[in-house]
C-alpha atoms as a PDB file:
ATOM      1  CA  UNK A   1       1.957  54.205 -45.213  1.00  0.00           C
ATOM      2  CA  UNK A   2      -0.492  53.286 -47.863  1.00  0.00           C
ATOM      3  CA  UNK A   3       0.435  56.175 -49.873  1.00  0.00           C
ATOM      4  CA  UNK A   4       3.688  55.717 -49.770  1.00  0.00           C
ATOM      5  CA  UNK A   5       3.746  51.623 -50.311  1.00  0.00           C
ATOM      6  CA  UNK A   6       1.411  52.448 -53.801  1.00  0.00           C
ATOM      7  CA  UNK A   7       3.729  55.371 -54.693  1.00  0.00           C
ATOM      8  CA  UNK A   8       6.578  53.061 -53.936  1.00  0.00           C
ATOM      9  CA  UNK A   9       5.219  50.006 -56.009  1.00  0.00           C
ATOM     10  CA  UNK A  10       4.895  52.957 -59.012  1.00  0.00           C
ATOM     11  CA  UNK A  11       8.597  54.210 -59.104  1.00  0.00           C
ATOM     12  CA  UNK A  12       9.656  50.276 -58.953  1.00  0.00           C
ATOM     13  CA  UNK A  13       8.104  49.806 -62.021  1.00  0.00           C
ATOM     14  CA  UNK A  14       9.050  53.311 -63.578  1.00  0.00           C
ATOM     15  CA  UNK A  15      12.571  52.256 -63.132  1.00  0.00           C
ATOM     16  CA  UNK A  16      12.559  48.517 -63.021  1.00  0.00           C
ATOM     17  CA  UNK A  17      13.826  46.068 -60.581  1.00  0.00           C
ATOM     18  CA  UNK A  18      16.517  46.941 -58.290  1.00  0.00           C
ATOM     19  CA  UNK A  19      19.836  45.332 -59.625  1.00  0.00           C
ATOM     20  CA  UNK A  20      22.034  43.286 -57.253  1.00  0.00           C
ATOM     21  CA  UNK A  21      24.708  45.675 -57.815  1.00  0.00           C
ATOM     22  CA  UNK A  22      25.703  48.239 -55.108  1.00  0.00           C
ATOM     23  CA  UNK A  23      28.389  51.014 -54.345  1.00  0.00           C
ATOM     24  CA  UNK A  24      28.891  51.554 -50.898  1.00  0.00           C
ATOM     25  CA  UNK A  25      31.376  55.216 -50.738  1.00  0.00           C
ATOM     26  CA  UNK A  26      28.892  57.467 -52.959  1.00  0.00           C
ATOM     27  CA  UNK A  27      25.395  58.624 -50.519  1.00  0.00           C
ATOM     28  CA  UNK A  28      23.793  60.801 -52.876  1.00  0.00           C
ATOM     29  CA  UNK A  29      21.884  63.718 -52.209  1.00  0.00           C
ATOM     30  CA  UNK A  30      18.244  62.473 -52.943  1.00  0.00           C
ATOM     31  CA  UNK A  31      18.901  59.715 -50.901  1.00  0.00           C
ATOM     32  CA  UNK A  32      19.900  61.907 -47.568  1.00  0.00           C
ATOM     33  CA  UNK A  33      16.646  64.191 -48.120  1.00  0.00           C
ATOM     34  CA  UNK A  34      14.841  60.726 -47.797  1.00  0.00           C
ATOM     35  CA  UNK A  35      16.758  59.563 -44.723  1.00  0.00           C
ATOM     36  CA  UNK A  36      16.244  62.904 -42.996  1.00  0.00           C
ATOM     37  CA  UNK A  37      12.456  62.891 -44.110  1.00  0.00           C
ATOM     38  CA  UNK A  38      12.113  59.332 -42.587  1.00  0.00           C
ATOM     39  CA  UNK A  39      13.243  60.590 -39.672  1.00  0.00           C
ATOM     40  CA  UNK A  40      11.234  63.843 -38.983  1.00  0.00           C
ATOM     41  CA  UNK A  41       8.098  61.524 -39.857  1.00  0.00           C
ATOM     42  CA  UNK A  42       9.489  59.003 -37.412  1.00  0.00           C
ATOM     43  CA  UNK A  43      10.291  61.015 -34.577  1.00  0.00           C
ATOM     44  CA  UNK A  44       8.714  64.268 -35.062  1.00  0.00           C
ATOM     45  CA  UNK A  45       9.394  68.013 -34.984  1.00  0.00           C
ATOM     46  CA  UNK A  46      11.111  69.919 -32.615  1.00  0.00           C
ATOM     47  CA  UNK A  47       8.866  72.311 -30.957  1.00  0.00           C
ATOM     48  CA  UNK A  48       9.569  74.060 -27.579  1.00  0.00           C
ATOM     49  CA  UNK A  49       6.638  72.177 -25.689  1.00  0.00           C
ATOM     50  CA  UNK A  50       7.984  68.639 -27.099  1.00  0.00           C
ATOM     51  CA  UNK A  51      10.276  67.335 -24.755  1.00  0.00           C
ATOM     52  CA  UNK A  52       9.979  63.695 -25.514  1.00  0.00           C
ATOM     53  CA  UNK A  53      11.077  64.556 -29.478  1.00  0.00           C
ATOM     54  CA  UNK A  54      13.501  67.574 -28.299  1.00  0.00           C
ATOM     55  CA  UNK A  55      15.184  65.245 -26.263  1.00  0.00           C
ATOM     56  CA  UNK A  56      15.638  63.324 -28.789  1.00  0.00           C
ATOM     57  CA  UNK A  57      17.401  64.978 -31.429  1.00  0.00           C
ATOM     58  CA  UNK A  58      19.462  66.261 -27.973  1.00  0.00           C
ATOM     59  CA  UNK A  59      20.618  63.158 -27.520  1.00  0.00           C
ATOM     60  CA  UNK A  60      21.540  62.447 -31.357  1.00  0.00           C
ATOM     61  CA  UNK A  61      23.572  65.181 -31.614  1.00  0.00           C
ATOM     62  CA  UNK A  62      25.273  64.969 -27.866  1.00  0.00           C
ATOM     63  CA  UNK A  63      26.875  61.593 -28.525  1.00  0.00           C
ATOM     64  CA  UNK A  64      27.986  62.438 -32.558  1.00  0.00           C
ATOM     65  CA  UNK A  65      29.763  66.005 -31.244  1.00  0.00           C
ATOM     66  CA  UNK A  66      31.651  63.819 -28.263  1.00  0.00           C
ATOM     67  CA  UNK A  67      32.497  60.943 -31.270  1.00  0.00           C
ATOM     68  CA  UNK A  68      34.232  63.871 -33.794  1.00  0.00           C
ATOM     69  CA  UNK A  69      35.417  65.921 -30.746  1.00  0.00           C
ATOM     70  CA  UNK A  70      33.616  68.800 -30.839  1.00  0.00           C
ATOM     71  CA  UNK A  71      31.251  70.539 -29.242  1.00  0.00           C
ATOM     72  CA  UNK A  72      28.651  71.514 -32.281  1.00  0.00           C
ATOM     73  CA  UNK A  73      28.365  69.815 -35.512  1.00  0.00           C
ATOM     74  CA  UNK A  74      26.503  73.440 -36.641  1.00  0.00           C
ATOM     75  CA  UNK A  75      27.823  76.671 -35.540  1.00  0.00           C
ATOM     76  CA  UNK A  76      24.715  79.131 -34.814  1.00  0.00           C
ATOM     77  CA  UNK A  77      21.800  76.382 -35.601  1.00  0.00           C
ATOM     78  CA  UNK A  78      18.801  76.855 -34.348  1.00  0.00           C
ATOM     79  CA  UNK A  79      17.823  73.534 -32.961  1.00  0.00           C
ATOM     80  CA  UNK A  80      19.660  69.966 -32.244  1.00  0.00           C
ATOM     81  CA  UNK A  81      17.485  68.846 -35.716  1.00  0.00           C
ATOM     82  CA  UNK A  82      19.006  71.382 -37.422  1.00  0.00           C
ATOM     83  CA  UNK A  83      22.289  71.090 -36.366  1.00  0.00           C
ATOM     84  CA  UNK A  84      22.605  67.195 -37.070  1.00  0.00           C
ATOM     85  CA  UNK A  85      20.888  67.026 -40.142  1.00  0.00           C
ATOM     86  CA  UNK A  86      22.316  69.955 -41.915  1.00  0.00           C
ATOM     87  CA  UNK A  87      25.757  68.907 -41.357  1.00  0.00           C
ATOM     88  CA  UNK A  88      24.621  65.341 -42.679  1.00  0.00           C
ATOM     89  CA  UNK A  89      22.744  66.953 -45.608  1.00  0.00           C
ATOM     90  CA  UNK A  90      26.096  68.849 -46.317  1.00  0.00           C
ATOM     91  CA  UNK A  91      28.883  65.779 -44.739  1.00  0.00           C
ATOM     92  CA  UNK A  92      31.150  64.646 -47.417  1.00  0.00           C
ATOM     93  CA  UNK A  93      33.031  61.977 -45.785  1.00  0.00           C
ATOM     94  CA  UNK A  94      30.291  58.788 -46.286  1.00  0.00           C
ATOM     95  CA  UNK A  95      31.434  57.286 -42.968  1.00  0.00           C
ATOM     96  CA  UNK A  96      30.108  60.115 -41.057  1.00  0.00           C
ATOM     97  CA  UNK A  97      26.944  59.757 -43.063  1.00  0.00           C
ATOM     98  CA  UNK A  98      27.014  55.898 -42.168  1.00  0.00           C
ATOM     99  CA  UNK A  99      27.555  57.012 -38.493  1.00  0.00           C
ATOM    100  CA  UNK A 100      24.408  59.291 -38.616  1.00  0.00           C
ATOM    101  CA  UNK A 101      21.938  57.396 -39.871  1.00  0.00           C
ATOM    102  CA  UNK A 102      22.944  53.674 -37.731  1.00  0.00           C
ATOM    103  CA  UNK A 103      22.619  55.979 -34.424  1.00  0.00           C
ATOM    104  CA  UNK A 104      19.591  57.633 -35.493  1.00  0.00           C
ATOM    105  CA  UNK A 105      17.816  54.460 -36.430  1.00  0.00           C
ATOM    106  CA  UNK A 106      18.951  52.521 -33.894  1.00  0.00           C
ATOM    107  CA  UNK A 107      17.595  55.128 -31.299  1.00  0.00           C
ATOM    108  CA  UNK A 108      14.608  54.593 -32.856  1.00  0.00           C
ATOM    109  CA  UNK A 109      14.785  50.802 -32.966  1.00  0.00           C
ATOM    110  CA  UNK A 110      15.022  51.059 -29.301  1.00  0.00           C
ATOM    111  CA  UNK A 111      14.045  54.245 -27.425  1.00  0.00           C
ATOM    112  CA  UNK A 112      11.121  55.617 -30.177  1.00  0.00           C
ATOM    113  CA  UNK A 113       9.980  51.799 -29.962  1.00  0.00           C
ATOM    114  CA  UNK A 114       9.583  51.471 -26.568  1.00  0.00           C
ATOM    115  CA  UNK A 115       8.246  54.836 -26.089  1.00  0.00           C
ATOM    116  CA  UNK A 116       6.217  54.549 -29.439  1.00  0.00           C
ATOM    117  CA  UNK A 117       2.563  55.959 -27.120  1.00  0.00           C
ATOM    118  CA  UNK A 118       4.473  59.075 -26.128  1.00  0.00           C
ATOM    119  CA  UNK A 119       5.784  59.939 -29.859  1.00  0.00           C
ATOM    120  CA  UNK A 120       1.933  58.805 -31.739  1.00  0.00           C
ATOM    121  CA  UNK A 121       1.281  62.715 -30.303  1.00  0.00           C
ATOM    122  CA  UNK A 122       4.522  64.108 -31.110  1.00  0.00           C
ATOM    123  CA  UNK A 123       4.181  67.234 -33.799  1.00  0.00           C
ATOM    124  CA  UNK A 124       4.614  65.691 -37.898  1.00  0.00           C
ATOM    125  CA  UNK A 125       4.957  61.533 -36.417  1.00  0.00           C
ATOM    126  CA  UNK A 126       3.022  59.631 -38.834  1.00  0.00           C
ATOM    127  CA  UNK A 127       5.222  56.632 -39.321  1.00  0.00           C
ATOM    128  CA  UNK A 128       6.308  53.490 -36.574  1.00  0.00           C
ATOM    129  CA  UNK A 129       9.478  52.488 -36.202  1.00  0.00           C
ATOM    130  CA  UNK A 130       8.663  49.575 -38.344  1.00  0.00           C
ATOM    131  CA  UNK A 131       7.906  51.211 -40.974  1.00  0.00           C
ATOM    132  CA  UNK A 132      10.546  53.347 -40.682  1.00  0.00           C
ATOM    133  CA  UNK A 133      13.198  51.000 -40.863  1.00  0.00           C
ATOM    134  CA  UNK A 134      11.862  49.077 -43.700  1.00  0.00           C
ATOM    135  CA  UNK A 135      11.438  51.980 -45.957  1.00  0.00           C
ATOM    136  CA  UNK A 136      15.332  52.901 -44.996  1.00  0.00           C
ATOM    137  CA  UNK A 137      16.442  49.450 -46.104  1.00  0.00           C
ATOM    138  CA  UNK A 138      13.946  50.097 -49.644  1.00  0.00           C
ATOM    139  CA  UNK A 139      15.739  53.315 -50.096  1.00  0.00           C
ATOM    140  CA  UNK A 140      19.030  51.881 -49.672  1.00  0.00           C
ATOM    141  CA  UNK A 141      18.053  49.132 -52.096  1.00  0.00           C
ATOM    142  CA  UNK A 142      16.738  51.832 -54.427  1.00  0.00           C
ATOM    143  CA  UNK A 143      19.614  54.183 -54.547  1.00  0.00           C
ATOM    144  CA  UNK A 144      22.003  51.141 -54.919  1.00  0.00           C
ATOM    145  CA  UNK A 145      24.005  51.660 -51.888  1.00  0.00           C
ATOM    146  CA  UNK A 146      25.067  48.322 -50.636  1.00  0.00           C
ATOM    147  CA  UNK A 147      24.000  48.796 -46.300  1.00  0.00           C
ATOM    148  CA  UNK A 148      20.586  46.996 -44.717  1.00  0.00           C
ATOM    149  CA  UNK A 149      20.134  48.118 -41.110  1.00  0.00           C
ATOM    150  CA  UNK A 150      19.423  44.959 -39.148  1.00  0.00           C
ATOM    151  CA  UNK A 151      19.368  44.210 -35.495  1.00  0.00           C
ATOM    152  CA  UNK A 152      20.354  47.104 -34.752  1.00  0.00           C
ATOM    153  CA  UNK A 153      23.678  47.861 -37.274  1.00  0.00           C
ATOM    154  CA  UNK A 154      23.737  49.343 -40.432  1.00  0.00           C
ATOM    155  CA  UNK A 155      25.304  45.604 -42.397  1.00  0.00           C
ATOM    156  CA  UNK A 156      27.034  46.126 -45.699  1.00  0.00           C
ATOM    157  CA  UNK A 157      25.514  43.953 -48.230  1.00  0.00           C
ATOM    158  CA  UNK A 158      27.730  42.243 -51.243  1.00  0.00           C
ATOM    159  CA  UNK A 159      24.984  40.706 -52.848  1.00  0.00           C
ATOM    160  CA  UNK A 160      20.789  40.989 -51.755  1.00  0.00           C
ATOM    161  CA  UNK A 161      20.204  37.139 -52.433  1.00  0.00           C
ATOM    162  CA  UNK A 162      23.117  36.139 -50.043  1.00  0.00           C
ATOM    163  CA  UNK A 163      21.997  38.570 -47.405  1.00  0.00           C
ATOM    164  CA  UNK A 164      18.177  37.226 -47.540  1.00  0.00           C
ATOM    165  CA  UNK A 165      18.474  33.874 -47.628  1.00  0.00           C
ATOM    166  CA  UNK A 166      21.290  33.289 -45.398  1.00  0.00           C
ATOM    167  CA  UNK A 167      22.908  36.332 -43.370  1.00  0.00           C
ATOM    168  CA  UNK A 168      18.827  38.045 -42.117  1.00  0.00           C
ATOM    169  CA  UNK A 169      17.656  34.283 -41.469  1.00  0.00           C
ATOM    170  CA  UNK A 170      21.040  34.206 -39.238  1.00  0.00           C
ATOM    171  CA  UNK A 171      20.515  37.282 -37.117  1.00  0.00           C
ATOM    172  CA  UNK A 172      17.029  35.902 -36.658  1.00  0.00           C
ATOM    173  CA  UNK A 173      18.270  32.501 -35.616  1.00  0.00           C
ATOM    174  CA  UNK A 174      20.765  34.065 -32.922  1.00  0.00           C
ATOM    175  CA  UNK A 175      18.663  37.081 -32.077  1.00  0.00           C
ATOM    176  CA  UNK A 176      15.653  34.812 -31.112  1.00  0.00           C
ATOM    177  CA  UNK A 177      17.796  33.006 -28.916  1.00  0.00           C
ATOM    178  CA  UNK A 178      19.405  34.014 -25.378  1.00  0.00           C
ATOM    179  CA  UNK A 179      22.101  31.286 -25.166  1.00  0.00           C
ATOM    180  CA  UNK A 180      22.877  32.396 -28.261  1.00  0.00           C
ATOM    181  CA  UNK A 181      23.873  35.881 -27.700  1.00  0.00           C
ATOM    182  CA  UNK A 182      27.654  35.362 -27.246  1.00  0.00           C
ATOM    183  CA  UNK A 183      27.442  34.394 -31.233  1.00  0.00           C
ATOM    184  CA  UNK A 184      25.086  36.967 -31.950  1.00  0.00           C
ATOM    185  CA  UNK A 185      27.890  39.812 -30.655  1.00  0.00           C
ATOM    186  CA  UNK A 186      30.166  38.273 -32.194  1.00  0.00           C
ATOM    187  CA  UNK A 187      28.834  37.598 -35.955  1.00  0.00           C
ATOM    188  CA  UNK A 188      27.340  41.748 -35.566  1.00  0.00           C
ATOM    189  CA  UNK A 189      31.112  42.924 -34.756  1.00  0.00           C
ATOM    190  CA  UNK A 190      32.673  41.062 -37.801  1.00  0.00           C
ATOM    191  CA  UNK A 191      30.196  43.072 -40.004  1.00  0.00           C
ATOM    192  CA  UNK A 192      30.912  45.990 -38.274  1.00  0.00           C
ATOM    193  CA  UNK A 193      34.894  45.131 -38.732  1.00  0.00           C
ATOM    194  CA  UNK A 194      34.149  44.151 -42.150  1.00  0.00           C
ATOM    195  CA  UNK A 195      32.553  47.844 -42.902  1.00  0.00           C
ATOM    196  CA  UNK A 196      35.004  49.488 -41.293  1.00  0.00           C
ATOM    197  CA  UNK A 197      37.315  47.290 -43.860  1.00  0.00           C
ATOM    198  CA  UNK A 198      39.131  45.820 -40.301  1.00  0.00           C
ATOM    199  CA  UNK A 199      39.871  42.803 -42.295  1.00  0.00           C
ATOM    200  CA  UNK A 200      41.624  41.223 -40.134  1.00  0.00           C
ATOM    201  CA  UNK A 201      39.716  41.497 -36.754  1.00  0.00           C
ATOM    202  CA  UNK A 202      36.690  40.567 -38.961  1.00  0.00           C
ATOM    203  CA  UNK A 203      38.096  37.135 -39.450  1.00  0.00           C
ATOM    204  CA  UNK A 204      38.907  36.735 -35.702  1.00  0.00           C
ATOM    205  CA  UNK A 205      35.449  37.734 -34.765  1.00  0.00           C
ATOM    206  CA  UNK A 206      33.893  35.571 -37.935  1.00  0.00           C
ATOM    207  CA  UNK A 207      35.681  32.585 -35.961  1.00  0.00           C
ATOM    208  CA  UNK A 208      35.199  33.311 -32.374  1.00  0.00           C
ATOM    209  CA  UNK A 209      30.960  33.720 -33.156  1.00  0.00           C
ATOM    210  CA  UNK A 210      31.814  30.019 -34.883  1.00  0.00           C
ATOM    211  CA  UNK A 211      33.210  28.950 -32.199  1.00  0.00           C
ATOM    212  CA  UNK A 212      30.788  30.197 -29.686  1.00  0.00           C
ATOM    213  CA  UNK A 213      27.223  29.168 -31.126  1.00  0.00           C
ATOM    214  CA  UNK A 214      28.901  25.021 -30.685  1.00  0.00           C
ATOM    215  CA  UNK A 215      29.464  26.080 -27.234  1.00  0.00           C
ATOM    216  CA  UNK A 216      26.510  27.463 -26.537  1.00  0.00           C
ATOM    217  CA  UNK A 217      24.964  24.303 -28.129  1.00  0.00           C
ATOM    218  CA  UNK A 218      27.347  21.817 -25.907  1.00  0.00           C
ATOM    219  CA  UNK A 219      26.168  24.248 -22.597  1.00  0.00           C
ATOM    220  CA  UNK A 220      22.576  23.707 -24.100  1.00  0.00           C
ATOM    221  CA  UNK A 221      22.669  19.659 -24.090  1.00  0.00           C
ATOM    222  CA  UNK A 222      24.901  19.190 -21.168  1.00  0.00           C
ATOM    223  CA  UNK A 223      27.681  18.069 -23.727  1.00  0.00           C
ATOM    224  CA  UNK A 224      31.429  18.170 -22.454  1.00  0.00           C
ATOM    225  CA  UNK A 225      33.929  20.446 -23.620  1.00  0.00           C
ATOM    226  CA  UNK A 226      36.603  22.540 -22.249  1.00  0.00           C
ATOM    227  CA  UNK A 227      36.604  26.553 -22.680  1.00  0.00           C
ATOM    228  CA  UNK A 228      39.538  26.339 -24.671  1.00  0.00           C
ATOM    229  CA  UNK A 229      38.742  24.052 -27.091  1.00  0.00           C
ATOM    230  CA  UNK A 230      39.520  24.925 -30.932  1.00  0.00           C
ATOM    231  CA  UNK A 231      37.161  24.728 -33.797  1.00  0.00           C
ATOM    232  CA  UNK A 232      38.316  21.438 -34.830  1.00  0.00           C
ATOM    233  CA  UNK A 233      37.774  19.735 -31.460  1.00  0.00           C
ATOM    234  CA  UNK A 234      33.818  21.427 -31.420  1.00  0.00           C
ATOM    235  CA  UNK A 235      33.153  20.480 -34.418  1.00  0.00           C
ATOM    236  CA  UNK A 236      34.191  16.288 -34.012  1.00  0.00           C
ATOM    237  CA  UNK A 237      31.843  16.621 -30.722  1.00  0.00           C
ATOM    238  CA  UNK A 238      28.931  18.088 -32.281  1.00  0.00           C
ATOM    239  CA  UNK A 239      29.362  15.450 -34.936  1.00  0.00           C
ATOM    240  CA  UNK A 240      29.903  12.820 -32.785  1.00  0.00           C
ATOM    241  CA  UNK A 241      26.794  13.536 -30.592  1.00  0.00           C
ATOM    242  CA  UNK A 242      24.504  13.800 -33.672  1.00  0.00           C
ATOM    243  CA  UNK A 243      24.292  17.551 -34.254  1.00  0.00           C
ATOM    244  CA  UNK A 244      23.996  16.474 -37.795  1.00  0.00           C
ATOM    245  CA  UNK A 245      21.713  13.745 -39.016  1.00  0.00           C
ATOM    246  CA  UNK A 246      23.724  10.362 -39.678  1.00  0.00           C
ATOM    247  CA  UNK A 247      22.241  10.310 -43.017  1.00  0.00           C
ATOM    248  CA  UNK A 248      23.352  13.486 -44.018  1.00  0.00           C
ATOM    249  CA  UNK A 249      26.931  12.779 -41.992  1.00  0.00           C
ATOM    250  CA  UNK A 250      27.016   9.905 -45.089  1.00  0.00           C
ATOM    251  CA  UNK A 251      25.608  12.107 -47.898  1.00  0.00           C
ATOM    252  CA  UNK A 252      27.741  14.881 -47.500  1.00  0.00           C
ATOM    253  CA  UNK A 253      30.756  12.903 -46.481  1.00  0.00           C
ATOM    254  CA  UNK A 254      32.308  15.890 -46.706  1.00  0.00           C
ATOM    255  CA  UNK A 255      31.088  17.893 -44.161  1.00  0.00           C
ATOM    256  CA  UNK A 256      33.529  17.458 -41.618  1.00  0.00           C
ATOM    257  CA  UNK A 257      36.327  18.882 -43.511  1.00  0.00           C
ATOM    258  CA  UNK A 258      33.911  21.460 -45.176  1.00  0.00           C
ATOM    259  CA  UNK A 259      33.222  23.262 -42.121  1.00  0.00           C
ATOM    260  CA  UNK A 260      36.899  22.339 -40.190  1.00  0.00           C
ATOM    261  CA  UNK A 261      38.766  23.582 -43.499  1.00  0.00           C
ATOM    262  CA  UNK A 262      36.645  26.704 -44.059  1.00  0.00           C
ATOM    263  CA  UNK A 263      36.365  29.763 -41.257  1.00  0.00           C
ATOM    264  CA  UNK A 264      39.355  28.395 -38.622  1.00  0.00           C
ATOM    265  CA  UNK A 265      42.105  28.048 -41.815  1.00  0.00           C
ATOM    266  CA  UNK A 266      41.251  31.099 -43.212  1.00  0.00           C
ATOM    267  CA  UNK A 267      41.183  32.733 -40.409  1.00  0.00           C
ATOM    268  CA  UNK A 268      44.453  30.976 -38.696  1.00  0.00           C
ATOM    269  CA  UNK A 269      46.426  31.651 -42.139  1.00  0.00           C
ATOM    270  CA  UNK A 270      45.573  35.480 -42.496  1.00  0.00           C
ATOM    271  CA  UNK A 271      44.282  36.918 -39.052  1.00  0.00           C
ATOM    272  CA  UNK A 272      45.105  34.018 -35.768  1.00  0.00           C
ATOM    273  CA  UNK A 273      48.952  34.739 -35.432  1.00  0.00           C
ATOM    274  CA  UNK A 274      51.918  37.353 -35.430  1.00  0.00           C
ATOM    275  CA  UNK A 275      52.264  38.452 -38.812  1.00  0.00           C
ATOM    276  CA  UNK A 276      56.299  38.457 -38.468  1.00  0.00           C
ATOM    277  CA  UNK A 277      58.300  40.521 -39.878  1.00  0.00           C
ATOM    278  CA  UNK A 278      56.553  42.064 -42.823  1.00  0.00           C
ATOM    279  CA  UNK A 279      53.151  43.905 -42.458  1.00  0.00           C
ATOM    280  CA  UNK A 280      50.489  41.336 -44.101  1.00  0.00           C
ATOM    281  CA  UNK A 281      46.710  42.576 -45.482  1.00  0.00           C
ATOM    282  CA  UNK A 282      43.719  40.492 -45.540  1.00  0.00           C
ATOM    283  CA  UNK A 283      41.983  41.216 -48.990  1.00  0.00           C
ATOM    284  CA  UNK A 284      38.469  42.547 -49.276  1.00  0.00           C
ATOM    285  CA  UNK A 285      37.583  39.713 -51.565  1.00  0.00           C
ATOM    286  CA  UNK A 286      38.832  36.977 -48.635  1.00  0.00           C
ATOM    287  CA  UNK A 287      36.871  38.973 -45.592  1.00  0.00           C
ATOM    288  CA  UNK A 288      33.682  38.714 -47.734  1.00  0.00           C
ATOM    289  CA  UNK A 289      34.452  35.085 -48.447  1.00  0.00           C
ATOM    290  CA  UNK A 290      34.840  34.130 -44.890  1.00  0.00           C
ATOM    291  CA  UNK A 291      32.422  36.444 -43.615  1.00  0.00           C
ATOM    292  CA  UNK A 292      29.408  34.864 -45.743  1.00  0.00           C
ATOM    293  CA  UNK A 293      30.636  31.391 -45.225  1.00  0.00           C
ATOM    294  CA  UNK A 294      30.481  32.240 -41.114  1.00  0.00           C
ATOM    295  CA  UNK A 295      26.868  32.749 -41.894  1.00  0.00           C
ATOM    296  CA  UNK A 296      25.860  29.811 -44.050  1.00  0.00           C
ATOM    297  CA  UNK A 297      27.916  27.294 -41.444  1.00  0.00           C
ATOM    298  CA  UNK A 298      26.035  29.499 -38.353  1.00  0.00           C
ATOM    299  CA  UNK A 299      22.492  28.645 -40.228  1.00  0.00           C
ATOM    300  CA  UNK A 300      23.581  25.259 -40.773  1.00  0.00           C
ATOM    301  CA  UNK A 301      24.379  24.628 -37.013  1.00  0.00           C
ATOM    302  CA  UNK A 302      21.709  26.367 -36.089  1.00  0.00           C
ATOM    303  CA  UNK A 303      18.770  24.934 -38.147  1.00  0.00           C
ATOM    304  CA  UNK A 304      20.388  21.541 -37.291  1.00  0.00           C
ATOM    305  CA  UNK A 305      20.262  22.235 -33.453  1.00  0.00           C
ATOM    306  CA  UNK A 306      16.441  22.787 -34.517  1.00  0.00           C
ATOM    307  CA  UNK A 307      15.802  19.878 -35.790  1.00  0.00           C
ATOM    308  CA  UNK A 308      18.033  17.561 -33.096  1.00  0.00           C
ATOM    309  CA  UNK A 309      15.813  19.601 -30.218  1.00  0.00           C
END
């Protein structure tokens, strides 16, 4: 990797920083010869005495033929590898790109990471998972496509600062924590909606992850509340039993109505209810909105739940 991280340092400055711009429907070609050599570094070769990397690839191509309803993404390849890769080298629906590389990397979040002894041998592995990951996310970056994978999902970034300082720092704060794994699902599956542009589930899920990290905070301090309480009524009791300091209660006298005003409206006025008679959309502009605000109100909660333990 030290190679790489000094090479890496020396194209930055070639081309300058990164802008905070990104275009999310165009994978270029450069890009998917860098995915596929992350890979191959990452999990290895196949060779006919390498079962733990054979099986692998196997697997990777087993579950994306049973997604697209077929039974080979490659007719006559030579090898699983081969067969998956090629068609993403050649794939020109970006989705199906998408698709390949968040199941790849998330195999190897998981099963290459757990197994990382058995793959140290494998034939052309000279990179952890790790590192693997982290130079995906640089090469996103770099080729201005707007995706990070995190926990485990391939997350469309909007902007870089928004998704460092607040939305990362979020899937830490509910990824760290068990109780909080309800809110976790839930806050992953509105980015996935959100991708997927499922506007409107993505505000139902933005809420219901809202609605579950101040239950899982009630459960947490013995607090009473019914299941079927609304956001309004969690809110007043996490206010009322000093979630959030008194001094900042009378600083920011506003923060009631901030956070009661902000994800439930939104998503009560576009994506709670029957839409009647006429078919309504949920903008991209409004998902985004109520999908970053989700995530600054979950780090508030959370980093105030800190500080009250």
């Amino acid at each position: 990797m030290a190679i790489f991280e000094l090479f890496s340092k020396r194209q930055k400055k070639l081309r300058g920083e990164v802008p905070d711009v990104y275009q999310y429907e165009n994978i270029e070609q450069s890009f998917r010869v860098q995915v596929v050599h992350i890979v191959r570094d990452t999990i290895g070769v196949e060779q006919n005495y390498n079962a733990t990397t054979n099986g692998v690839y196997e697997e990777i191509h087993k579950v994306l033929c049973k997604e697209y309803g077929v039974f080979s993404l490659k007719e006559y390849a030579n090898s699983n590898f081969s067969a998956v890769f090629d068609y993403f080298l050649s794939q020109k629906s970006h989705e199906k790109c998408l698709d390949i590389i968040e199941l790849t990397f998330r195999i190897i979040d998981t099963y290459v990471r757990e197994r990382e002894w058995d793959f140290r041998n494998a034939a052309g592995v000279c990179q952890k998972p790790d590192d693997a990951i982290d130079e995906l996310n640089l090469r996103f970056k770099e080729a201005g496509i707007g995706y990070q994978f995190e926990s485990g999902e391939l997350i469309r970034v909007d902007s870089q600062y928004v998704h460092s300082e607040v939305v990362k720092p979020v899937l830490h704060l509910l990824g760290k924590n068990k109780k909080y794994a309800g809110a976790n699902d839930e806050f992953l599956s509105a980015h996935e909606h959100y991708r997927h542009k499922r506007y409107k589930e993505c505000l139902n899920d933005c809420l219901k992850s809202f609605e579950s990290l101040m239950k899982a905070i009630h459960e947490k301090h013995s607090w009473p509340y019914n299941k079927n309480d609304t956001a309004k009524k969690l809110i007043n009791s996490c206010l009322t039993n000093g979630l959030v300091p008194e001094y900042l209660q009378n600083q920011f006298s506003s923060v009631r109505s901030l956070l009661e005003s902000g994800i439930p409206t939104v998503r009560n006025k576009e994506g709670g209810h029957g839409q009647g008679a006429e078919v309504t959309s949920v903008p991209e502009h409004l998902a985004s909105y109520t999908l970053h605000l989700t995530a600054t109100n979950l780090l508030f909660l959370g980093n105030c739940e800190d500080k009250y333990s």
